[in-house]
Protein backbone atom coordinates (compact mmCIF):
# COMPACT_ATOMS: atom_id res chain seq x y z
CA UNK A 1 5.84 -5.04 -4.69
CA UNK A 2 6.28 -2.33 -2.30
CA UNK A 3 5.67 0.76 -1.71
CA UNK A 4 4.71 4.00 0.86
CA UNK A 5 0.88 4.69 1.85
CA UNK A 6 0.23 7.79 0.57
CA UNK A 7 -2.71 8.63 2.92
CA UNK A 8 -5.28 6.98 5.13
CA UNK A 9 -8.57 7.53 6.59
CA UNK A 10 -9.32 5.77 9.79
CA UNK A 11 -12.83 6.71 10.01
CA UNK A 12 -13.72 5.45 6.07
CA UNK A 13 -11.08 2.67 6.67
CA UNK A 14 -9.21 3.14 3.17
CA UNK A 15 -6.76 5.13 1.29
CA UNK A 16 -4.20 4.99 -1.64
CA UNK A 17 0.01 3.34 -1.99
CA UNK A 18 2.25 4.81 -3.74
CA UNK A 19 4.66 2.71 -5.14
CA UNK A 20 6.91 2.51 -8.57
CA UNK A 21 5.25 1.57 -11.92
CA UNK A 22 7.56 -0.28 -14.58
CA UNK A 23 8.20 3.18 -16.37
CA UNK A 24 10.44 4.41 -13.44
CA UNK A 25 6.94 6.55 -12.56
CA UNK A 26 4.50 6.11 -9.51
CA UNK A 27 1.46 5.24 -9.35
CA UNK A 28 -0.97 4.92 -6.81
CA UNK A 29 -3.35 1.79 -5.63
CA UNK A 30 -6.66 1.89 -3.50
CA UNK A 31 -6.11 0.39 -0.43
CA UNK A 32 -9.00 -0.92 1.40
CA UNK A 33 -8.79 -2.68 5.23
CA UNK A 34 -10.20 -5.70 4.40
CA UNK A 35 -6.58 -6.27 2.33
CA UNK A 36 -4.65 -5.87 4.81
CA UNK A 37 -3.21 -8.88 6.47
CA UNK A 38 -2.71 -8.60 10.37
CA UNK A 39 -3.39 -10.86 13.20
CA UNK A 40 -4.90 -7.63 14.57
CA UNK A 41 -8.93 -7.31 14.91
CA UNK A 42 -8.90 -3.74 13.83
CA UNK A 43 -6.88 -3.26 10.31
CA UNK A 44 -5.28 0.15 10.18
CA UNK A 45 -2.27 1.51 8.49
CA UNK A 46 -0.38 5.05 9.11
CA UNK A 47 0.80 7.62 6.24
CA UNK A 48 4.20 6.78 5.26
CA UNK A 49 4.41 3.63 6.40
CA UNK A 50 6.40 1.22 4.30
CA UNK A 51 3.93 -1.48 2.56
CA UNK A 52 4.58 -5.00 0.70
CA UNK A 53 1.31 -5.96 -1.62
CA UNK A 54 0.42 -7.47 -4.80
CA UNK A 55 -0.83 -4.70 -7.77
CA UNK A 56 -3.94 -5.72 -9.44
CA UNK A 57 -6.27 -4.07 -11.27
CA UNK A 58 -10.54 -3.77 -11.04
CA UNK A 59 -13.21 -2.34 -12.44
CA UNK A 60 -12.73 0.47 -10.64
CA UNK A 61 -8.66 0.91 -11.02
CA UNK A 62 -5.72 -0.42 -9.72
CA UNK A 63 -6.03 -1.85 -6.24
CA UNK A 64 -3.42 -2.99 -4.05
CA UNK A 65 -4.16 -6.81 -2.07
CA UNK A 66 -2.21 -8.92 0.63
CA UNK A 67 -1.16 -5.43 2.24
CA UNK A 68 1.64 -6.54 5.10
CA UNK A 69 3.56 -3.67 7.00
CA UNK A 70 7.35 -3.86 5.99
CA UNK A 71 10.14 -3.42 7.74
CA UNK A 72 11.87 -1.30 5.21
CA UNK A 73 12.08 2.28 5.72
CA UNK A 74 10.70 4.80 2.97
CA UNK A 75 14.82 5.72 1.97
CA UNK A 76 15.06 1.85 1.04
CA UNK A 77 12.84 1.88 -1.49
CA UNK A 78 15.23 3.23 -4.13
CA UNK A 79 17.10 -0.22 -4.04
CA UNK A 80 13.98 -2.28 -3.86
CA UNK A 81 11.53 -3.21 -6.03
């Protein structure tokens, strides 16, 4: 699935995706850094970057996991899904 990170906090290392439910909606997923799969030591993404990741759902909520940087841009996403 993809979708477009809403917002993130460096400091608190988290934040929430944005991405298309099946009801044509959006819904957002809790993004936390240990999800996010880089080569990198220090796991970071940027508002309005362009995410892949697979939707699952807690106890808490919906969560997103396997979060990889895309290379589609934030107008792509109307074609993707």
């Amino acid at each position: 699935m993809y979708g477009i990170v809403k917002w993130w906090n460096d400091k608190a290392s988290f934040g929430f995706i944005t991405a298309k439910d099946a009801d044509g909606g959006f819904k957002d997923y809790f993004a936390h850094h240990k999800r996010i799969v880089s080569g990198k030591k220090f796991k970071k993404l940027k508002d309005g970057w362009v995410v892949s990741f697979t939707p699952d759902v807690n106890e808490k909520g919906s969560v997103a996991n396997d979060i990889r940087r895309s290379d589609f841009e934030s107008k792509d996403l109307g074609d993707i899904r």
